[in-house]
Protein backbone atom coordinates (compact mmCIF):
# COMPACT_ATOMS: atom_id res chain seq x y z
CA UNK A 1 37.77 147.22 -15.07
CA UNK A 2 35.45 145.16 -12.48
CA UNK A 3 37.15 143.64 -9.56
CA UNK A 4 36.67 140.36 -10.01
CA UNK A 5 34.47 137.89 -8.28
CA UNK A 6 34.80 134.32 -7.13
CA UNK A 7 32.79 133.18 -9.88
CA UNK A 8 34.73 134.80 -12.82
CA UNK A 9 37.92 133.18 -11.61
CA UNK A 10 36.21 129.97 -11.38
CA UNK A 11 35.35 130.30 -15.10
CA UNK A 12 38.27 131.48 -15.86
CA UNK A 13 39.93 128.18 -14.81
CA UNK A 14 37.03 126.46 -16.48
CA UNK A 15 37.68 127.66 -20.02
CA UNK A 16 41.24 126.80 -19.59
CA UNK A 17 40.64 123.68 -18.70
CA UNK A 18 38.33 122.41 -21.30
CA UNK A 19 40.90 123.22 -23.91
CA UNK A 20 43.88 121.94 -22.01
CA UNK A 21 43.46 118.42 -21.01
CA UNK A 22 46.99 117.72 -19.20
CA UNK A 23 46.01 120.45 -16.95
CA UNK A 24 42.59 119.46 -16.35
CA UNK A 25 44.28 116.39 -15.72
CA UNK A 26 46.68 117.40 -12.57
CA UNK A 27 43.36 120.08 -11.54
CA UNK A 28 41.40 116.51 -11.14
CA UNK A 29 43.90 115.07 -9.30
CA UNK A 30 43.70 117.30 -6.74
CA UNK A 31 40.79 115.40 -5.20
CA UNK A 32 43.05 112.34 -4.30
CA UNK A 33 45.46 114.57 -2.57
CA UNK A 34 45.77 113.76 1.10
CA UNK A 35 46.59 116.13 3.94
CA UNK A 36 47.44 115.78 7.53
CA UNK A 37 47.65 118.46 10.08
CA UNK A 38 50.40 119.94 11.98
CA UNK A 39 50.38 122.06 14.79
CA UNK A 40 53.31 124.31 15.43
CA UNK A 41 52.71 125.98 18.68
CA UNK A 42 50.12 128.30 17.81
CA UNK A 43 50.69 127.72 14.01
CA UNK A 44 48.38 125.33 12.67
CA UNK A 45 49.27 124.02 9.20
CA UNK A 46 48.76 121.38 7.17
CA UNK A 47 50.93 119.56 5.12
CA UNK A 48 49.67 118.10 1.37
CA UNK A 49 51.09 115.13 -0.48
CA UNK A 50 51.15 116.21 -3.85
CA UNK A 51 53.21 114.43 -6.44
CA UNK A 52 52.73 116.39 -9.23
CA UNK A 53 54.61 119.60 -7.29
CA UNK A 54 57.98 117.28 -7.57
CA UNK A 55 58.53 119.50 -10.56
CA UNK A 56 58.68 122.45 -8.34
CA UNK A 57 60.24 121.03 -5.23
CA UNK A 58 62.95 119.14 -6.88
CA UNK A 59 63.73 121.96 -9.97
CA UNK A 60 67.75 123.07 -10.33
CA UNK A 61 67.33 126.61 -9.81
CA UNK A 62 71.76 127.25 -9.65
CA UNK A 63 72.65 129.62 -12.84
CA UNK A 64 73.98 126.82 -14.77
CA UNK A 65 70.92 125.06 -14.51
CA UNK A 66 68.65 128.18 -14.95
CA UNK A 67 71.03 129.45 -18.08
CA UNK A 68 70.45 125.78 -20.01
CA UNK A 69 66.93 125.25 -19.92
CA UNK A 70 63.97 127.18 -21.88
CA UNK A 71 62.18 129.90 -19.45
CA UNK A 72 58.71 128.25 -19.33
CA UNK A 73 56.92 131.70 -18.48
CA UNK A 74 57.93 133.17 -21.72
CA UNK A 75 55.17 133.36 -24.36
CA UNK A 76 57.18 131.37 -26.83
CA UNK A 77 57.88 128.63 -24.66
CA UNK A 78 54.72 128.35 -22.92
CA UNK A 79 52.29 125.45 -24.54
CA UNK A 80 50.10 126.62 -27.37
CA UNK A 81 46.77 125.46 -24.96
CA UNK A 82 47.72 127.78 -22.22
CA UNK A 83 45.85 131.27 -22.35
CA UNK A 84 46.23 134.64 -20.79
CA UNK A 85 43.41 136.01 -19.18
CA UNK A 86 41.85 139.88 -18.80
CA UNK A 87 44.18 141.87 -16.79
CA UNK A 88 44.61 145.26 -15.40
CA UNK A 89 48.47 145.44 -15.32
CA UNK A 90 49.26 145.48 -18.89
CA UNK A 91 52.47 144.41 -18.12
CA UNK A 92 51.99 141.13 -16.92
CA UNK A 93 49.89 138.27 -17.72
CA UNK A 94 47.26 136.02 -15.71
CA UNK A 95 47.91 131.98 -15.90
CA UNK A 96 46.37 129.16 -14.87
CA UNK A 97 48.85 127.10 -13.09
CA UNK A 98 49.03 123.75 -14.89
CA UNK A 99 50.72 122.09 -11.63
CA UNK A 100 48.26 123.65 -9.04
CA UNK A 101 48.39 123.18 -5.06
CA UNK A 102 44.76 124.33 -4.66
CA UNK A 103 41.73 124.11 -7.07
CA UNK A 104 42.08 127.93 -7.67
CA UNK A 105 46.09 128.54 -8.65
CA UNK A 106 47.39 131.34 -11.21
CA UNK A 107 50.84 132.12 -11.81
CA UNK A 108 50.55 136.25 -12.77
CA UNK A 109 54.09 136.37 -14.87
CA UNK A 110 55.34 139.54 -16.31
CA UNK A 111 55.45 139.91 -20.15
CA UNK A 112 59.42 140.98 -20.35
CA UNK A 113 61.82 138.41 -19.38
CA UNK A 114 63.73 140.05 -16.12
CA UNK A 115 64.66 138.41 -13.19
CA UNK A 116 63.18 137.88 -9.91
CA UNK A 117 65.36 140.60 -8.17
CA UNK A 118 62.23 142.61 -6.36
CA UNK A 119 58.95 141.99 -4.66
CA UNK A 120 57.07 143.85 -7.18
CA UNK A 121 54.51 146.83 -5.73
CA UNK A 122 51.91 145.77 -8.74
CA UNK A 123 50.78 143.18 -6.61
CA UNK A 124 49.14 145.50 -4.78
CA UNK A 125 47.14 146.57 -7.35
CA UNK A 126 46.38 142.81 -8.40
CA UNK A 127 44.36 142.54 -5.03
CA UNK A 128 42.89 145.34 -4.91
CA UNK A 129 41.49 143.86 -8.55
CA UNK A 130 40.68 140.28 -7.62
CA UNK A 131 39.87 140.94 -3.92
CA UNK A 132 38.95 136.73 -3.11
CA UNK A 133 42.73 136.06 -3.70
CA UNK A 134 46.10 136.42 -2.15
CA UNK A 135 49.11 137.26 -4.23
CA UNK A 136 52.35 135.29 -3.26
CA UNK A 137 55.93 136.21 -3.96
CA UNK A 138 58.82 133.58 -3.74
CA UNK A 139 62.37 135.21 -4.16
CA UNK A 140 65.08 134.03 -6.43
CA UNK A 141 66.40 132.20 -3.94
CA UNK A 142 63.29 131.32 -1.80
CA UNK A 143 61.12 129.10 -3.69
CA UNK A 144 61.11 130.41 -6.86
CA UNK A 145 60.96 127.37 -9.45
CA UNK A 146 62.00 130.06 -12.27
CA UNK A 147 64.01 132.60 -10.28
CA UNK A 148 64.70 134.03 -14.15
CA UNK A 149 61.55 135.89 -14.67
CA UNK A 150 59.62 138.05 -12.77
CA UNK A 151 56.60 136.13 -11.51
CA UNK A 152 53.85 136.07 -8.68
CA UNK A 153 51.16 133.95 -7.70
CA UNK A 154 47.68 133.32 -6.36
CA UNK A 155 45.49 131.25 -4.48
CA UNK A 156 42.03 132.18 -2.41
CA UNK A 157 43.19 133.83 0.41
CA UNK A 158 40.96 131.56 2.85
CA UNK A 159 42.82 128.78 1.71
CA UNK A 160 46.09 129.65 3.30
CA UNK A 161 46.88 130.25 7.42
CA UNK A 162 49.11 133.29 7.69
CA UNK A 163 46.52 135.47 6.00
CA UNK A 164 44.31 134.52 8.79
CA UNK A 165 46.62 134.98 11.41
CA UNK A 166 47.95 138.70 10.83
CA UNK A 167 44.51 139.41 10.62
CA UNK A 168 43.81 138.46 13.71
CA UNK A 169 46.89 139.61 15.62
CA UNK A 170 47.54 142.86 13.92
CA UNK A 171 44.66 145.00 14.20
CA UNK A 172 43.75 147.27 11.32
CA UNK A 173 43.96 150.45 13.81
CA UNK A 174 47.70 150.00 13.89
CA UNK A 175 48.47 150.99 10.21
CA UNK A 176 52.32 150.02 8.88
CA UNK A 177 54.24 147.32 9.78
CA UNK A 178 54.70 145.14 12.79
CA UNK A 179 56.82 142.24 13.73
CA UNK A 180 55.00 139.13 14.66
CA UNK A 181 56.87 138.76 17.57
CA UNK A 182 54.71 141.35 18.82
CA UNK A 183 51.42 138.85 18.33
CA UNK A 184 52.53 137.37 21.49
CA UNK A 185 52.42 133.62 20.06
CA UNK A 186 54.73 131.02 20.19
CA UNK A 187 55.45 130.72 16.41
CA UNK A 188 58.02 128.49 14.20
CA UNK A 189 59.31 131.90 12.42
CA UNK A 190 58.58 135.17 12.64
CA UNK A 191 57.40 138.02 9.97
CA UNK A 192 56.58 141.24 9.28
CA UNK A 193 53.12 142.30 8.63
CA UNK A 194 51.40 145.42 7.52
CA UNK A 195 48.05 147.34 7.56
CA UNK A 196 47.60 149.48 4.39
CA UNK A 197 46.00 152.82 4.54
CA UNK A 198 45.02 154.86 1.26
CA UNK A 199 46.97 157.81 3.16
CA UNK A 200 50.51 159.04 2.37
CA UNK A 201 51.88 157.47 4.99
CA UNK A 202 50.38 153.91 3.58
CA UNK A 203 52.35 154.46 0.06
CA UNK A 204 55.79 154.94 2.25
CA UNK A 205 55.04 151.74 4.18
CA UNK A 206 54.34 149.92 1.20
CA UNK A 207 57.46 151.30 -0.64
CA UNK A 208 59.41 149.51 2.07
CA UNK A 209 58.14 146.08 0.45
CA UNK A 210 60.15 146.58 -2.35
CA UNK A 211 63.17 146.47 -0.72
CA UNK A 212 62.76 143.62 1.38
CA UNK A 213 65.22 141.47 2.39
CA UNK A 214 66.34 138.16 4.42
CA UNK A 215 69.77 137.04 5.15
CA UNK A 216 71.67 134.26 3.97
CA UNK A 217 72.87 131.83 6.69
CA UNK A 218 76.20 131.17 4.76
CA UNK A 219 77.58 134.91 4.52
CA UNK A 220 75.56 136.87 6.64
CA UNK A 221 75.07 139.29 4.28
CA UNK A 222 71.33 141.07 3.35
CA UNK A 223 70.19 139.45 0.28
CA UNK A 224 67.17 140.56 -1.34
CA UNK A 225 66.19 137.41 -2.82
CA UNK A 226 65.58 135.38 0.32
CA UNK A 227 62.41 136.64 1.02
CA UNK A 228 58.82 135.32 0.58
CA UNK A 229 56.08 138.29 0.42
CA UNK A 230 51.95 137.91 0.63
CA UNK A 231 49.14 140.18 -0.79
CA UNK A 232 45.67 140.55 -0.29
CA UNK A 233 42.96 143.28 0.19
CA UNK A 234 41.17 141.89 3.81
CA UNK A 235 37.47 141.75 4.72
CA UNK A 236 37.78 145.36 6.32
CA UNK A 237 38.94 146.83 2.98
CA UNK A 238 42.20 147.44 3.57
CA UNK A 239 45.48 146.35 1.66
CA UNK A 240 47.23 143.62 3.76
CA UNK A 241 50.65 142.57 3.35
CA UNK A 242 53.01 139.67 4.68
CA UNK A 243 57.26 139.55 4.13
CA UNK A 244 59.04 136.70 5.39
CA UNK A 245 62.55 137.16 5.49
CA UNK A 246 64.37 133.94 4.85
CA UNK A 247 67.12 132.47 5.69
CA UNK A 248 67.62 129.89 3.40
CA UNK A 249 66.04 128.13 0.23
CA UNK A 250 66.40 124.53 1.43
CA UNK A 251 66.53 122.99 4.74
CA UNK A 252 69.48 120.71 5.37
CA UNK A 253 67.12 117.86 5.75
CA UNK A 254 66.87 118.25 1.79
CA UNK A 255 70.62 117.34 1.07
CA UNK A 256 70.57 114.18 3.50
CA UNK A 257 71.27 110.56 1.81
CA UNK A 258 68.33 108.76 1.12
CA UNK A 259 66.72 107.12 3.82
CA UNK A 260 67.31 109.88 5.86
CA UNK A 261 66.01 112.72 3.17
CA UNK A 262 62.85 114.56 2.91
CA UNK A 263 62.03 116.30 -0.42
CA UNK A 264 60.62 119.45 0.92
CA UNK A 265 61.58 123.10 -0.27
CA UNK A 266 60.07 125.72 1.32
CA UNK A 267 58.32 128.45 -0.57
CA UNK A 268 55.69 131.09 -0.15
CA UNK A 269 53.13 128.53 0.11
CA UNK A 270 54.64 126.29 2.39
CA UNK A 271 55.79 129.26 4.66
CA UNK A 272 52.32 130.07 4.88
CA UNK A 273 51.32 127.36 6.12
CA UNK A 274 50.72 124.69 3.54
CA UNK A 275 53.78 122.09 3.60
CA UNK A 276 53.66 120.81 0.15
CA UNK A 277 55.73 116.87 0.24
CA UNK A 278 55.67 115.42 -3.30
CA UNK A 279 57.01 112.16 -1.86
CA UNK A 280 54.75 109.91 0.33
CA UNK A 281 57.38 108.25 2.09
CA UNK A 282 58.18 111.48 3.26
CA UNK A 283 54.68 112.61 4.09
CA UNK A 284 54.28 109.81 5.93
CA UNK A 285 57.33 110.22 9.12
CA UNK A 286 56.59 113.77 8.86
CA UNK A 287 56.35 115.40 12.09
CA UNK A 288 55.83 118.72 13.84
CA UNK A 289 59.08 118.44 15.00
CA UNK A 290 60.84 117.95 11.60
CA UNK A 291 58.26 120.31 10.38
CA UNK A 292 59.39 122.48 12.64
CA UNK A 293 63.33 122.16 12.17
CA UNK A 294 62.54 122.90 8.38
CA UNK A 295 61.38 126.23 9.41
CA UNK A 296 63.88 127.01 11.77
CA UNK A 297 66.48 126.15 9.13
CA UNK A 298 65.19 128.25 6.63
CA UNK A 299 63.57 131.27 8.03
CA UNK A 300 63.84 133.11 11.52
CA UNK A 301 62.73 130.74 14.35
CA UNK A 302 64.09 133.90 17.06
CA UNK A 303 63.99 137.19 16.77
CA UNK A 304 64.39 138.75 13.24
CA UNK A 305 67.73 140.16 13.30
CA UNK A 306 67.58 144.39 13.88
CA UNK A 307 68.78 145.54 10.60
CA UNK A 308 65.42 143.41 9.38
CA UNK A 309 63.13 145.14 12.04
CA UNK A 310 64.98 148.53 11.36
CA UNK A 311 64.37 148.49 7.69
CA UNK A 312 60.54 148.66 8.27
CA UNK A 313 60.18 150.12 11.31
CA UNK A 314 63.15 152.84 10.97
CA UNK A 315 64.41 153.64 14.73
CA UNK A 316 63.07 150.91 16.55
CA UNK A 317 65.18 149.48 19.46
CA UNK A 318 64.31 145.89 18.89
């Protein structure tokens, strides 16, 4: 199978959308969406007022909630207008995301219904397939809108900062992983990123992805479904990879009284760099500061804790 080009995912969003007009319809709005940006130290995001992503943002996502309602990645359940596209893991299917962030957005959702429990190693093969995107993980309990079945995502990966910025500060002549702390920036959270080399040392460090892991803020205790992971095959060829261990799903400006409130829930995309507010109230009196404090509050604004440095970089005396 051909690795696909920029201009047979843009068609591929193009059929979809001539057949499904209340996706065409949210894809259209996109051009109304206003952004502002941010800059976090040497992090320089944006954040997007996007209405439509209230779905996302605001979903239940406790087992009760989860258990009651219909999975809406399930063939049966999904709308009769919505098509899979041409794939090379047979075991999962290509989507066009009906409530995108960007003018290119896929949701890639596995055909079994099994839960988000794993950052799942067939991403890399997704970029190494469709080499113009990046392929974005959000754990069960970091972001993910249906933490019941296995799911990634995609977007072009020039579209989103942190692609661009372990590119730049970890060089691809130190292959495996590396803490960003080591980038020598002043950052809102830190990261661990990796260089992927067709060599057998390259398969163990990706085999570490797998078993990523944050930790909750609560217990204490390593949970493998706080964590937010990023895939993409880089100019230079190589297989590039991003984990952000989190600390937490929502920041406790989330669960304020209203007034006081703002509506934003951290996933991959907004760890990235991309701070998606459905509410414009809130977009407005956002600041790098509160910006900031939602980071802090949900991943690692220090030092990632040892255990979290010595699971991917075994001996280290960090």
């Amino acid at each position: 199978m051909q690795p696909l080009s920029i201009e047979h995912i843009n068609s591929l969003i193009e059929s979809q959308l001539m057949s499904w007009h209340e996706a065409k319809r949210n894809f259209d709005r996109l051009m109304e969406i206003e952004r502002k940006p941010l800059q976090l130290g040497d992090f320089h995001i944006a954040a997007q007022l996007n209405p439509a992503r209230i779905r996302s943002t605001g979903a239940a996502v406790d087992k009760a909630s989860v258990a009651a309602r219909s999975c809406f990645l399930c063939k049966e359940n999904r709308p009769a207008m919505q098509m899979s596209g041409e794939w090379p893991t047979p075991e999962w299917e290509l989507l066009v995301n009906p409530y995108p962030i960007l003018p290119v957005h896929f949701t890639i959702a596995a055909k079994k219904h099994i839960p988000q429990e794993r950052i799942p190693l067939e991403m890399a093969m997704m970029a190494e397939y469709a080499p113009p995107l990046v392929f974005f993980f959000n754990g069960a309990k970091a972001g993910a809108s249906a933490p019941d079945h296995l799911h990634c995502q995609a977007m072009l990966r020039s579209e989103l900062p942190i692609t661009a910025l372990a590119e730049r500060y970890h060089p691809v002549e130190r292959a495996g992983w590396m803490s960003s702390e080591e980038y020598g920036l002043h950052l809102p959270f830190n990261f661990m990123s990796a260089v992927i080399k067709g060599d057998m040392a390259g398969l163990e460090h990706l085999a570490l992805t797998e078993s990523a892991f944050g930790i909750d803020s609560e217990t204490g205790k390593k949970d493998n479904e706080l964590v937010n992971a990023f895939f993409w095959i880089s100019d230079s060829g190589y297989l590039r990879i991003v984990v952000v261990p989190r600390r937490a799903h929502r920041p406790s400006l989330y669960f304020l009284p209203e007034g006081e409130r703002f509506v934003i829930s951290p996933g991959a995309v907004d760890i990235a760099g991309l701070l998606i507010v459905p509410r414009k109230e809130d977009f407005d009196r956002l600041t790098p500061e509160t910006a900031a404090r939602i980071y802090s509050e949900t991943a690692f604004s220090g030092s990632l804790p040892k255990e979290i440095i010595n699971h991917f970089l075994p001996g280290s005396h960090s």
